[in-house]
PDB file of N, CA and C in Angstrom:
ATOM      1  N   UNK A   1     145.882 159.950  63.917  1.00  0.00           N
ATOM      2  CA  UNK A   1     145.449 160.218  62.572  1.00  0.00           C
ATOM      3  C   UNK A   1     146.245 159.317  61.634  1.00  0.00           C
ATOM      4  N   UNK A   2     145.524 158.596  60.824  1.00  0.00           N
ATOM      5  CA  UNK A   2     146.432 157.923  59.565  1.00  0.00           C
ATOM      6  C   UNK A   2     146.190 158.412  58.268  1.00  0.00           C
ATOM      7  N   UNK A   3     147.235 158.491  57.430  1.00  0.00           N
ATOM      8  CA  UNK A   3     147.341 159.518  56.703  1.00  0.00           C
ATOM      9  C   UNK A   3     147.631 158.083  55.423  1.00  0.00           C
ATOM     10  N   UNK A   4     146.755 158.200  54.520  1.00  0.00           N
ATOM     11  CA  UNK A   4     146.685 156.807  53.331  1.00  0.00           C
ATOM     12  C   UNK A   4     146.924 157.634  52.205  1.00  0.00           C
ATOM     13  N   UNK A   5     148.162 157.645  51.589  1.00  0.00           N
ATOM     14  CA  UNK A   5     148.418 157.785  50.179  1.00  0.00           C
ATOM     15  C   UNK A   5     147.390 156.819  49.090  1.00  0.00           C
ATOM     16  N   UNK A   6     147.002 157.645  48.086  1.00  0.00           N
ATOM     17  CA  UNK A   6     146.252 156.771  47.375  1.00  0.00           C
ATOM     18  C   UNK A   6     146.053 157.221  46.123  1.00  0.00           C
ATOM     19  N   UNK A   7     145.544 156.833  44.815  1.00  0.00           N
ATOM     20  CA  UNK A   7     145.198 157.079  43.606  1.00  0.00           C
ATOM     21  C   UNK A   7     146.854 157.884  42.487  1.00  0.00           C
ATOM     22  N   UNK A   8     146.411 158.492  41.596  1.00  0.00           N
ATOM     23  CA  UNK A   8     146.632 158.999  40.691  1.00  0.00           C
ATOM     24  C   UNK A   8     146.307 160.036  40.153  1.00  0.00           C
ATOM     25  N   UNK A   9     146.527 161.359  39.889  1.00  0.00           N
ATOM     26  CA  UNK A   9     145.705 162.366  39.624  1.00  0.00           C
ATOM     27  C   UNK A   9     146.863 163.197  38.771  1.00  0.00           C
ATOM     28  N   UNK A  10     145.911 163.693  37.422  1.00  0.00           N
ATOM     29  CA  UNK A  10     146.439 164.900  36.949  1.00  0.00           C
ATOM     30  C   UNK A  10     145.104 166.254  36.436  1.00  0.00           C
ATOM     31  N   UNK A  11     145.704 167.032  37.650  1.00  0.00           N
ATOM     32  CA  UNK A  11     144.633 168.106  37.077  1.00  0.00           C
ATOM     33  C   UNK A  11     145.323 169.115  36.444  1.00  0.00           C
ATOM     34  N   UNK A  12     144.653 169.539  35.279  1.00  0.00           N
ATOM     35  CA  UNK A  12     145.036 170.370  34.636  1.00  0.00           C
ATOM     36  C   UNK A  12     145.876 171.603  35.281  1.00  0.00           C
ATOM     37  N   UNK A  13     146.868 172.037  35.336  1.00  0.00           N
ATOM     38  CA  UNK A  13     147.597 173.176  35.757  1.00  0.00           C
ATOM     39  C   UNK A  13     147.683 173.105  36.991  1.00  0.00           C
ATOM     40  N   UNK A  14     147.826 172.019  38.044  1.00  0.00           N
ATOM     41  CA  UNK A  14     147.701 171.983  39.326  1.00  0.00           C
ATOM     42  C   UNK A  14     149.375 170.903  39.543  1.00  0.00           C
ATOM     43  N   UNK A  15     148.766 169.857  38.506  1.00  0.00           N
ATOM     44  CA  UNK A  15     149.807 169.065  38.730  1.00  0.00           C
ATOM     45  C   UNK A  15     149.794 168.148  37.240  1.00  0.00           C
ATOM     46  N   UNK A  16     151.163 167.840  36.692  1.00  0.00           N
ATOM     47  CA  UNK A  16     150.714 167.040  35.231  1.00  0.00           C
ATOM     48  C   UNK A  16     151.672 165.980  35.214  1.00  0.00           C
ATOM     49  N   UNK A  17     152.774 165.576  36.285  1.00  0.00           N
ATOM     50  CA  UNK A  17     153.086 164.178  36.387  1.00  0.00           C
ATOM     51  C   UNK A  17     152.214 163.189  37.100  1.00  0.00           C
ATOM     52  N   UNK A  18     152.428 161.690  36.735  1.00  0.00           N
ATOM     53  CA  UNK A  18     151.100 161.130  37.364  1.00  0.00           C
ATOM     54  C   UNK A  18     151.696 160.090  38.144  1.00  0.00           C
ATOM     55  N   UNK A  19     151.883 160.204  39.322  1.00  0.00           N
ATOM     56  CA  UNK A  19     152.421 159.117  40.278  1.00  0.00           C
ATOM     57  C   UNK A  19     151.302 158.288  41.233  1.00  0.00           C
ATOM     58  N   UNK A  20     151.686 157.345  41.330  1.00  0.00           N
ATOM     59  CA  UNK A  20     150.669 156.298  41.927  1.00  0.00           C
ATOM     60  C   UNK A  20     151.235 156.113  43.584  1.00  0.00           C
ATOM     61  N   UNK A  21     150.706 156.396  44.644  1.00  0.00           N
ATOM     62  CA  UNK A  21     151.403 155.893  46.229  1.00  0.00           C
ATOM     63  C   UNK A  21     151.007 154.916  47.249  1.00  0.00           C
ATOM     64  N   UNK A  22     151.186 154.113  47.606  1.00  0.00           N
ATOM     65  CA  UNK A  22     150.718 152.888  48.727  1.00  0.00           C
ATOM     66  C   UNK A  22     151.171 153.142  50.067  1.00  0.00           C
ATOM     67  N   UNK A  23     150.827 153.699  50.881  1.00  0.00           N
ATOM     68  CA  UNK A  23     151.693 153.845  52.084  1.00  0.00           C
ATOM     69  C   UNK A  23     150.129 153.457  53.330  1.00  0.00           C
ATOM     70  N   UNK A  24     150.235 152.910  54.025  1.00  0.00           N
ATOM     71  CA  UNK A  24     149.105 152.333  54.842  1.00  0.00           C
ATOM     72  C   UNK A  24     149.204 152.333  56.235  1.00  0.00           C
ATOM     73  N   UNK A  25     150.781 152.604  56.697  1.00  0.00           N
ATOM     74  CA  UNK A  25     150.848 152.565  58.182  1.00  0.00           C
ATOM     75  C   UNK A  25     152.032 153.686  58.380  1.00  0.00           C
ATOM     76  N   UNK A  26     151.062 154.902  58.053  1.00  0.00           N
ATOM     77  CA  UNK A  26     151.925 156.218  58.032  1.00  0.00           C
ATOM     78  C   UNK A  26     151.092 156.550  59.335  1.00  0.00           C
ATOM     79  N   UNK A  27     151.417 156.761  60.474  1.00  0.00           N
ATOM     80  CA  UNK A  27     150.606 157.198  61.550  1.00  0.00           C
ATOM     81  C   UNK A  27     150.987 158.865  62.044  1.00  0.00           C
ATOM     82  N   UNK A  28     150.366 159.883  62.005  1.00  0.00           N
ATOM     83  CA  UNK A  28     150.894 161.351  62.981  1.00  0.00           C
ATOM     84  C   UNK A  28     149.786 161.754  63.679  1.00  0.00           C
ATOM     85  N   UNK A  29     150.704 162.449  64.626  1.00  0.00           N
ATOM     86  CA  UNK A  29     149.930 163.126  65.527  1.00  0.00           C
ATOM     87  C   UNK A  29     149.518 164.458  65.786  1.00  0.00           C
ATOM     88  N   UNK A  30     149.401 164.470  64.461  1.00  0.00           N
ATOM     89  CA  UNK A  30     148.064 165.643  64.371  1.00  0.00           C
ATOM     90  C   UNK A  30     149.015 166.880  62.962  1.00  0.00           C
ATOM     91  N   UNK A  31     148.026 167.785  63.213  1.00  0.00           N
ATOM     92  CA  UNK A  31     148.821 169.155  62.276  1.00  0.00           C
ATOM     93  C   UNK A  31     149.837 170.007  62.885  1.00  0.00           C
ATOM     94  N   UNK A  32     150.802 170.863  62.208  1.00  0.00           N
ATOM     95  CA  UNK A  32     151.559 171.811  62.866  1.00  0.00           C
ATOM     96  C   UNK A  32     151.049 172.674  62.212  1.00  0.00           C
ATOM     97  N   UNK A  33     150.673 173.820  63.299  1.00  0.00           N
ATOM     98  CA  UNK A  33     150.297 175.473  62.453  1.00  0.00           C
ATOM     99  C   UNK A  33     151.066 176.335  63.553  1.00  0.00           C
ATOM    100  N   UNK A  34     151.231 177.240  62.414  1.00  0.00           N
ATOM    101  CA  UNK A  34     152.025 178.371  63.389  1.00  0.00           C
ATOM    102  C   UNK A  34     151.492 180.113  62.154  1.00  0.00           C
ATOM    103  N   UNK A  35     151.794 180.716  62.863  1.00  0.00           N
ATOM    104  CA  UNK A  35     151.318 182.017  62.177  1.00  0.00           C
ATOM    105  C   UNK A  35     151.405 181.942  60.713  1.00  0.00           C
ATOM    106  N   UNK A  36     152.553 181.635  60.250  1.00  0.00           N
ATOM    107  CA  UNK A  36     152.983 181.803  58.933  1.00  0.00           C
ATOM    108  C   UNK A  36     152.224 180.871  58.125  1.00  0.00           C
ATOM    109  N   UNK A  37     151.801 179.625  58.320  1.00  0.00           N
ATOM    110  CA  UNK A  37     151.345 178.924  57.371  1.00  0.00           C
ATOM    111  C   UNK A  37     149.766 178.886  57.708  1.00  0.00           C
ATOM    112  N   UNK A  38     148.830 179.284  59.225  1.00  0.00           N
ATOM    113  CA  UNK A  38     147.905 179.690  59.104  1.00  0.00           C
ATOM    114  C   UNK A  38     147.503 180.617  58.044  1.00  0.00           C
ATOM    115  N   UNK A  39     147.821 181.708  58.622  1.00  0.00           N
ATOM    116  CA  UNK A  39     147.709 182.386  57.221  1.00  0.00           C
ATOM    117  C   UNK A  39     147.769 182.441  56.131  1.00  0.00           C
ATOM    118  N   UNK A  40     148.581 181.847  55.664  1.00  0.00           N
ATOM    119  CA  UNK A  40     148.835 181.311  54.261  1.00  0.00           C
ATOM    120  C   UNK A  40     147.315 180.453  53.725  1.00  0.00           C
ATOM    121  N   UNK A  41     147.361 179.466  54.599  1.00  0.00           N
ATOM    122  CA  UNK A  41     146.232 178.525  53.903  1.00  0.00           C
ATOM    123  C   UNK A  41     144.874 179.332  54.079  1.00  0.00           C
ATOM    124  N   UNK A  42     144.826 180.883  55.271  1.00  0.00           N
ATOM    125  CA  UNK A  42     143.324 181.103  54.907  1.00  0.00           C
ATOM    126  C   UNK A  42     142.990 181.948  54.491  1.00  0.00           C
ATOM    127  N   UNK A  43     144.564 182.118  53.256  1.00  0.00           N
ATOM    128  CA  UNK A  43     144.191 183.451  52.422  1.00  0.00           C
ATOM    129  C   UNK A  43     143.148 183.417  51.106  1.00  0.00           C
ATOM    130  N   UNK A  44     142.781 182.336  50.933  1.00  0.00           N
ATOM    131  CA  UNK A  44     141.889 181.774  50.212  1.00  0.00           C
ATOM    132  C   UNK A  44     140.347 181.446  50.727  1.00  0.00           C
ATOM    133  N   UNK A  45     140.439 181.896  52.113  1.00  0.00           N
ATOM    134  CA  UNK A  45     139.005 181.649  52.622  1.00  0.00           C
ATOM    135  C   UNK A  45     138.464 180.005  53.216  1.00  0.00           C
ATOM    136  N   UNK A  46     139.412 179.186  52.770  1.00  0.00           N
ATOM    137  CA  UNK A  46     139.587 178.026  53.558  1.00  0.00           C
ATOM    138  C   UNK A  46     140.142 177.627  55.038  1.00  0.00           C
ATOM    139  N   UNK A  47     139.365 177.387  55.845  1.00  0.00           N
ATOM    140  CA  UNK A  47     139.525 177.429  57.328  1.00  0.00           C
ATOM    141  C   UNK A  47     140.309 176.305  57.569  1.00  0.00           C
ATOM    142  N   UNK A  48     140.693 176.229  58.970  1.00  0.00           N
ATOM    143  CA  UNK A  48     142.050 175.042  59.795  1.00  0.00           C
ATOM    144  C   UNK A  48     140.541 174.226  60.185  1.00  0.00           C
ATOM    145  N   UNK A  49     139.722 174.545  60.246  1.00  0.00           N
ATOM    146  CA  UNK A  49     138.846 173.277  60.490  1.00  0.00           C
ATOM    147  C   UNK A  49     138.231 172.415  58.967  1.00  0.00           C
ATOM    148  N   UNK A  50     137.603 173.242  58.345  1.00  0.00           N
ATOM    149  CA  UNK A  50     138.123 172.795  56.568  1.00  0.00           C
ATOM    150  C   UNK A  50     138.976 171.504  56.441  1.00  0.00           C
ATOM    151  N   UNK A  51     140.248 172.288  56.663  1.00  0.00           N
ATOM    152  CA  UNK A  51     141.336 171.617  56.468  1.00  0.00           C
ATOM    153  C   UNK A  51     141.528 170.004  57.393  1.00  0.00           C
ATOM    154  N   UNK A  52     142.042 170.784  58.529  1.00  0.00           N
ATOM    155  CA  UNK A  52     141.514 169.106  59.675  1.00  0.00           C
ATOM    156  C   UNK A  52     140.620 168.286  59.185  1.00  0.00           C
ATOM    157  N   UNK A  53     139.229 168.465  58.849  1.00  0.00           N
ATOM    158  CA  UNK A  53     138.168 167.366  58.329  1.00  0.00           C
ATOM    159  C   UNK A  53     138.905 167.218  56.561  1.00  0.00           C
ATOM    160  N   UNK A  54     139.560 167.187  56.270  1.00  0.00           N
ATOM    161  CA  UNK A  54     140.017 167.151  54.576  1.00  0.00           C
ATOM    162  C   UNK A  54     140.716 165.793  54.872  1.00  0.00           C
ATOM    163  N   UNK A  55     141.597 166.470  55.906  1.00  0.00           N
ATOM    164  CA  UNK A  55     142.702 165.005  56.210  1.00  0.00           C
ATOM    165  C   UNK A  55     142.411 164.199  57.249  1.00  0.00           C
ATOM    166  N   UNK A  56     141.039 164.213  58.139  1.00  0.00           N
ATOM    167  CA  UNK A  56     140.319 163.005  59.029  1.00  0.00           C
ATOM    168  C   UNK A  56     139.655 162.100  57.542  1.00  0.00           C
ATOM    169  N   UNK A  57     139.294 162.594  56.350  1.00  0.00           N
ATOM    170  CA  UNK A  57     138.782 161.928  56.059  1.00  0.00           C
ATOM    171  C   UNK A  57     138.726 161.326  54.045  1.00  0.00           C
ATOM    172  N   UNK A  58     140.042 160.961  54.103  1.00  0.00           N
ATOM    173  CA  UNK A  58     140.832 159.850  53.674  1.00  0.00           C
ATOM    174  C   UNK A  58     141.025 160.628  52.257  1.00  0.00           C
ATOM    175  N   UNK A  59     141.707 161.429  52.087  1.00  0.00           N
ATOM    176  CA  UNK A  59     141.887 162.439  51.018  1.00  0.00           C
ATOM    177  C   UNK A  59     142.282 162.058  49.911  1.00  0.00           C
ATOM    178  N   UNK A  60     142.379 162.493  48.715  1.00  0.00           N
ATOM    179  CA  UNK A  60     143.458 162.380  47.970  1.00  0.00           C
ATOM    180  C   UNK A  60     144.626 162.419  47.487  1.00  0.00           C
ATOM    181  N   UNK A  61     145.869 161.850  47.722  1.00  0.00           N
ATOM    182  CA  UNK A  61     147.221 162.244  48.165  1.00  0.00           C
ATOM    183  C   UNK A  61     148.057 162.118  47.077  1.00  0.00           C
ATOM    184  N   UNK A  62     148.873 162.775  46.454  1.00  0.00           N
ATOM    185  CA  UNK A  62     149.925 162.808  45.624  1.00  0.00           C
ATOM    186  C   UNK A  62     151.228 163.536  46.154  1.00  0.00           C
ATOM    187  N   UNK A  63     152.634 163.157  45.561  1.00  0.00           N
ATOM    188  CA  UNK A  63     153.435 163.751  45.312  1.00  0.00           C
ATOM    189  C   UNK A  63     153.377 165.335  44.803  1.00  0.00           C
ATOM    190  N   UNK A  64     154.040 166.211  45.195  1.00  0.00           N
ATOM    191  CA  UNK A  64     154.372 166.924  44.570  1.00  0.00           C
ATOM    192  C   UNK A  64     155.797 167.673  44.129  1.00  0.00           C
ATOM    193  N   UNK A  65     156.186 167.123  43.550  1.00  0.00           N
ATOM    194  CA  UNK A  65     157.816 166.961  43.067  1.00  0.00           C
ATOM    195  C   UNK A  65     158.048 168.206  42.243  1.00  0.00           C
ATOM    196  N   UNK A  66     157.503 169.036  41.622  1.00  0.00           N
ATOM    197  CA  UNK A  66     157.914 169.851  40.768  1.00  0.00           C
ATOM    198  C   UNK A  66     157.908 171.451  41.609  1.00  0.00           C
ATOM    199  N   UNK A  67     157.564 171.441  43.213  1.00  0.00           N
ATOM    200  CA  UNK A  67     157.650 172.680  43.895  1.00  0.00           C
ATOM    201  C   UNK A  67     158.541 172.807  44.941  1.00  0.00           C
ATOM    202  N   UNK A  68     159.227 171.025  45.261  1.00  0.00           N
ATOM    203  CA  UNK A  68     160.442 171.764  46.364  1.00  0.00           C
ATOM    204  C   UNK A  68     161.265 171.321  46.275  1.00  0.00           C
ATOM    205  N   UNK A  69     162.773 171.823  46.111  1.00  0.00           N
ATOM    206  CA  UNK A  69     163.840 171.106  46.616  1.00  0.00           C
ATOM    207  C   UNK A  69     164.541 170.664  47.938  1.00  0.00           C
ATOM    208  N   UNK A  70     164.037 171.578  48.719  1.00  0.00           N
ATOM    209  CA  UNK A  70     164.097 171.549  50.149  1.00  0.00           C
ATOM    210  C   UNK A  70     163.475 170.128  50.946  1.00  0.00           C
ATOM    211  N   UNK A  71     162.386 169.888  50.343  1.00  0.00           N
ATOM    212  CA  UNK A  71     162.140 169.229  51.571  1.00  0.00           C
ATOM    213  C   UNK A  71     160.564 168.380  50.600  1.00  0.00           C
ATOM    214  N   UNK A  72     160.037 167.206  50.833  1.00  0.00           N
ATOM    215  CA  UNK A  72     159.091 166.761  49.868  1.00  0.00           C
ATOM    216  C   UNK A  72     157.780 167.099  50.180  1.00  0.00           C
ATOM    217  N   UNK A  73     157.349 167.633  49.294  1.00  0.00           N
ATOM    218  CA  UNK A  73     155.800 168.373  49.348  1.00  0.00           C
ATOM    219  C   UNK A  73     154.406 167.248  48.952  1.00  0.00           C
ATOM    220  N   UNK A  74     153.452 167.368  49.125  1.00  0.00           N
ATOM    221  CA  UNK A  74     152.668 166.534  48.464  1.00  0.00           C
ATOM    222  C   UNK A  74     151.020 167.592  48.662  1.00  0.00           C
ATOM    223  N   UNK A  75     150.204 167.027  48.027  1.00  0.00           N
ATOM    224  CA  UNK A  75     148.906 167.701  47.884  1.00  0.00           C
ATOM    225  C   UNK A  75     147.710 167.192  48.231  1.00  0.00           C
ATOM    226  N   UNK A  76     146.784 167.210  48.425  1.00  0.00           N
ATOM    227  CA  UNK A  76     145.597 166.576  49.541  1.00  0.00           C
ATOM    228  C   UNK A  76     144.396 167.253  48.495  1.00  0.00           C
ATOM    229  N   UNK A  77     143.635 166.067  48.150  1.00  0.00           N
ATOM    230  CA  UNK A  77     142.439 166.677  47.533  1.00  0.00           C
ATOM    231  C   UNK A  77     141.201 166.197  48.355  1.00  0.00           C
ATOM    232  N   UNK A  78     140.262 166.590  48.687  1.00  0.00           N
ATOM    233  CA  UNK A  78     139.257 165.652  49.160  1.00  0.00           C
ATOM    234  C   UNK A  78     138.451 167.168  49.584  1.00  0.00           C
ATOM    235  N   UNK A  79     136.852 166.783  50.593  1.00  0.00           N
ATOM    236  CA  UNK A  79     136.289 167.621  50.441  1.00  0.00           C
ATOM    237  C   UNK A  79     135.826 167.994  51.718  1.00  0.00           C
ATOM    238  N   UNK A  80     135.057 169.474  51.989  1.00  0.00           N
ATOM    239  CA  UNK A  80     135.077 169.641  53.211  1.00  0.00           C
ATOM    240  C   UNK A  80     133.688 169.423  53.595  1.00  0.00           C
ATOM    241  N   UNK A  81     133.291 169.220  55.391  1.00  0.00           N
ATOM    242  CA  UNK A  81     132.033 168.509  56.126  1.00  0.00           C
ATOM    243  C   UNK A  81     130.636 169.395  54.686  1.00  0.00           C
ATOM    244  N   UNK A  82     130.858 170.778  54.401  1.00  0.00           N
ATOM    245  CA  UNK A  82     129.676 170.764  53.314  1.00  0.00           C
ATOM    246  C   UNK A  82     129.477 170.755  52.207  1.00  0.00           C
ATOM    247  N   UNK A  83     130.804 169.977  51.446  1.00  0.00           N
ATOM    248  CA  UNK A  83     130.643 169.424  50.226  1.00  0.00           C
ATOM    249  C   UNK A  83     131.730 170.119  48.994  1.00  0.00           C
ATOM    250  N   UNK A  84     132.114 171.034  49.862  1.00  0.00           N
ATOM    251  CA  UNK A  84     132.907 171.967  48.691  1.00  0.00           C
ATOM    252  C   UNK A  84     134.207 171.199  48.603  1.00  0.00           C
ATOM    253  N   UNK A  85     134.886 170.981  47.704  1.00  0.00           N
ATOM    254  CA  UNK A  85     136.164 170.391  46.983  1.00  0.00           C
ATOM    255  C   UNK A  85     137.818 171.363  47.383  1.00  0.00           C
ATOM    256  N   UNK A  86     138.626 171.214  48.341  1.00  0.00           N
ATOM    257  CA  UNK A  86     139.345 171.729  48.422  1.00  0.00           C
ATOM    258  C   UNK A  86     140.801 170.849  47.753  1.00  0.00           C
ATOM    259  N   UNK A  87     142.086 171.935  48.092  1.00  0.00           N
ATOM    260  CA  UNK A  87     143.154 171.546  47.397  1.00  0.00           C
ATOM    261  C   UNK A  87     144.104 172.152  48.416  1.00  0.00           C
ATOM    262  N   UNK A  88     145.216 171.125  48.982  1.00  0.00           N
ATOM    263  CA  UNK A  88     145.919 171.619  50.275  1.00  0.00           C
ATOM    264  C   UNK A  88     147.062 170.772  50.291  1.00  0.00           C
ATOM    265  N   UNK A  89     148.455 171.828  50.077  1.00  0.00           N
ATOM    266  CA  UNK A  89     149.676 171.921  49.583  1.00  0.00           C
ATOM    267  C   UNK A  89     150.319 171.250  51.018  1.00  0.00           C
ATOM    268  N   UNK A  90     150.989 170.516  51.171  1.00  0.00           N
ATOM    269  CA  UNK A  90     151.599 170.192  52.838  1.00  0.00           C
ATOM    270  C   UNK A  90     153.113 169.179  52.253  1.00  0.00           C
ATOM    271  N   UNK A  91     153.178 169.514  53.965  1.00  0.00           N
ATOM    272  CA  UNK A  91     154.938 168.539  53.469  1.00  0.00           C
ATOM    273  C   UNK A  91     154.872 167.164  55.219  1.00  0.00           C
ATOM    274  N   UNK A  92     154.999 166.740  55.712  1.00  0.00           N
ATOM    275  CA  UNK A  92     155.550 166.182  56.484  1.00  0.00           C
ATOM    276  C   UNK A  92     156.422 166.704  57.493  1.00  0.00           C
ATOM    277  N   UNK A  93     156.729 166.928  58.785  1.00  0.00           N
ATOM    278  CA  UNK A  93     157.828 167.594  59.204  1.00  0.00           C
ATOM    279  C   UNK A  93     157.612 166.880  60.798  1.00  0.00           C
ATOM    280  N   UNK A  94     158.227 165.694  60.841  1.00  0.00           N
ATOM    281  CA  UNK A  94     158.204 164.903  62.295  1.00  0.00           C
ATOM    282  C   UNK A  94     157.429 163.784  61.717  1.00  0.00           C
ATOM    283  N   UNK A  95     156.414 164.181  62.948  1.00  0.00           N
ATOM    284  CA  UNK A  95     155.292 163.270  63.038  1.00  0.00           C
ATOM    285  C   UNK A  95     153.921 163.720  62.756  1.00  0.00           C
ATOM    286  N   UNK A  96     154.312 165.311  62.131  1.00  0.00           N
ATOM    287  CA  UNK A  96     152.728 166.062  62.052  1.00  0.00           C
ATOM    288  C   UNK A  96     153.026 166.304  60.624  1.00  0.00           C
ATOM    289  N   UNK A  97     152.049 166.473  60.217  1.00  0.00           N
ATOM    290  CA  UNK A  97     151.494 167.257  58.811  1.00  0.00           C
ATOM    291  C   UNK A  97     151.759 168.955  58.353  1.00  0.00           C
ATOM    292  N   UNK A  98     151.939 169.262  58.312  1.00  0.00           N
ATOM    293  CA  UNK A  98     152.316 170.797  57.644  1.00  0.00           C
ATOM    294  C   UNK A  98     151.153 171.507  56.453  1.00  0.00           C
ATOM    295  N   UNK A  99     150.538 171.862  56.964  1.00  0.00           N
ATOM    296  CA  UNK A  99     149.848 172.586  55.461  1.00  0.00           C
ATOM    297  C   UNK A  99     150.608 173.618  54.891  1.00  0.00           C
ATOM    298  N   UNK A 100     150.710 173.964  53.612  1.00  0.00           N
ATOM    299  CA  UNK A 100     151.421 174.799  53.456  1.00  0.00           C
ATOM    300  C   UNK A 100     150.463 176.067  52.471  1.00  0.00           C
ATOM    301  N   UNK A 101     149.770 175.612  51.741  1.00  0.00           N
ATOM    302  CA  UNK A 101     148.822 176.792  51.184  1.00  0.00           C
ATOM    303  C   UNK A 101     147.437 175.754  51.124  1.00  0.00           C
ATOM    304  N   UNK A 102     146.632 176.110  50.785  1.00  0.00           N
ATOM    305  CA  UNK A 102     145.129 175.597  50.760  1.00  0.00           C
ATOM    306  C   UNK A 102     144.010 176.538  49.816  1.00  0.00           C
ATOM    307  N   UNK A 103     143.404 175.942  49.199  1.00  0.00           N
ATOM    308  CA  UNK A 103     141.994 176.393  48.392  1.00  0.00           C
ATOM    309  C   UNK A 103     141.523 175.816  47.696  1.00  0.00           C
ATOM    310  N   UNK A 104     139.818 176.536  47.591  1.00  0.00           N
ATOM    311  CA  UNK A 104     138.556 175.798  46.891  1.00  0.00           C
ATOM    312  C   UNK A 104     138.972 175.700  45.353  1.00  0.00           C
ATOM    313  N   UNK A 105     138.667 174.159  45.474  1.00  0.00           N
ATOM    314  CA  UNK A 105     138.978 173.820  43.699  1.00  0.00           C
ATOM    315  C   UNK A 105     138.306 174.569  42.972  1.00  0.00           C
ATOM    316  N   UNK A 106     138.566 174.588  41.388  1.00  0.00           N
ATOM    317  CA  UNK A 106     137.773 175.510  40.731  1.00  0.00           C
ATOM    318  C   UNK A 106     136.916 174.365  39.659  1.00  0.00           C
ATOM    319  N   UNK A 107     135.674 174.831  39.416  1.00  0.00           N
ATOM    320  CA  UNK A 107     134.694 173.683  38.584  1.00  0.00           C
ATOM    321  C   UNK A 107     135.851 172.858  37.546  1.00  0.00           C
ATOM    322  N   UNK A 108     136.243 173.372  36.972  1.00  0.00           N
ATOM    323  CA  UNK A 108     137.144 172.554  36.340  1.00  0.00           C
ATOM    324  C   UNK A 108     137.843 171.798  36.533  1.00  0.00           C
ATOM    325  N   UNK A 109     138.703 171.861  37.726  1.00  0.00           N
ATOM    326  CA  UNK A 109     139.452 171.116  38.434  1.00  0.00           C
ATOM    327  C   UNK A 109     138.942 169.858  39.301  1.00  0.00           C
ATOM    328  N   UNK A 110     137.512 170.175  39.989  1.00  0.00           N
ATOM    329  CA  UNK A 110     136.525 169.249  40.529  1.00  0.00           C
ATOM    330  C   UNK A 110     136.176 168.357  39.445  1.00  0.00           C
ATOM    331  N   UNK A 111     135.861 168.697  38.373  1.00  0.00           N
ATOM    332  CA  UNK A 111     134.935 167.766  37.009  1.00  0.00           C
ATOM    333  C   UNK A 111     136.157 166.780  37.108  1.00  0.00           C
ATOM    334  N   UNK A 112     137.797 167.096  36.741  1.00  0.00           N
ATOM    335  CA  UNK A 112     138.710 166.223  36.078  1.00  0.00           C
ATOM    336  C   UNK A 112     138.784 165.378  37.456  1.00  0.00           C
ATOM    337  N   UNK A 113     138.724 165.875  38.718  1.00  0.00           N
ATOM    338  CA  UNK A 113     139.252 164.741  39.985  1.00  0.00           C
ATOM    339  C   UNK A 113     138.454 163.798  39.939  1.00  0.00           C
ATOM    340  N   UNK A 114     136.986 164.311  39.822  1.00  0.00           N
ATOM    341  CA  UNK A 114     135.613 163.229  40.094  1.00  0.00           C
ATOM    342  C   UNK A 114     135.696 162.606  38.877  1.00  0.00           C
ATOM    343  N   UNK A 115     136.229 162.303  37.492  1.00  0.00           N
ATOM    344  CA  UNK A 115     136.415 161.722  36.516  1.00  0.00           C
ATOM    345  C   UNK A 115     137.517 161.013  37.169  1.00  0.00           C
ATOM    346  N   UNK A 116     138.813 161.575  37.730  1.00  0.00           N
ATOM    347  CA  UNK A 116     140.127 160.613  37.826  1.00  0.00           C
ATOM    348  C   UNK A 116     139.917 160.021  38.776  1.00  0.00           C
ATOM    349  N   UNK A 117     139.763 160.189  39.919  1.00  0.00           N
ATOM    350  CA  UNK A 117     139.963 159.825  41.506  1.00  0.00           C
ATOM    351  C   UNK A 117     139.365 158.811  41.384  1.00  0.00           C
ATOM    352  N   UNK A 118     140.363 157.572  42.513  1.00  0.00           N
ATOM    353  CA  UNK A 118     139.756 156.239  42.481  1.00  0.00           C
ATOM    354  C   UNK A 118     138.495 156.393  43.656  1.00  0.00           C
ATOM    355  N   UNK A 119     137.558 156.016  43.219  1.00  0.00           N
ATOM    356  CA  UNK A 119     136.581 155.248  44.490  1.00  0.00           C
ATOM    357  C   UNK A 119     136.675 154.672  45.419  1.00  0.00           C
ATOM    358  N   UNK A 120     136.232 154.296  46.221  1.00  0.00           N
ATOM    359  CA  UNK A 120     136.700 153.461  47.342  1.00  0.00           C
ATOM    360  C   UNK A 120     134.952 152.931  47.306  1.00  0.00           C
TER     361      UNK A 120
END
């Protein structure tokens, strides 16, 4: 799996610093789930398969600096195989990915990404 930092994004109440990332030969091997953060991400009704197709397919990636001191967080926007707009909190930990919470954007939040988010 390659994991491409990309764009710029500020959505309203989600995130309001605006950092830009280039990273192109970030390679892992795959997700880590374990009870605690399953759950977490599908307390919102967003599934680990959801999620998996979010980050097969070239997401939106930012920093997220203002939620950990522990350890660096970042956020994944992109959408799932039937179109719905998710939002999925993760950190790095090895060589795998970490989700850490997950859920369906809200109309508002979709309008400002599809206005910000670069194209490809």
């Amino acid at each position: 799996m390659q994991l491409k930092l990309r764009g710029s994004f500020n959505l309203d109440k989600v995130y309001t610093k605006v950092y830009a990332l280039s990273v192109d030969d970030m390679h892992f091997r795959g997700m880590q789930w374990d009870r605690g953060n399953r759950a977490k991400c599908q307390k919102h009704g967003v599934t680990i398969a959801e999620i998996d197709y979010l980050f097969q397919n070239d997401p939106g990636i930012a920093p997220d600096i203002d939620h950990s001191q522990e350890e660096s967080r970042f956020f994944a926007i992109g959408k799932t195989r039937e179109g719905r707009s998710v939002f999925v909190v993760f950190t790095i930990r090895g060589d795998a990915i970490r989700p850490i919470s997950a859920r369906y954007m809200h109309l508002k939040e979709v309008a400002r990404y599809e206005k910000e988010a670069p194209h490809s």
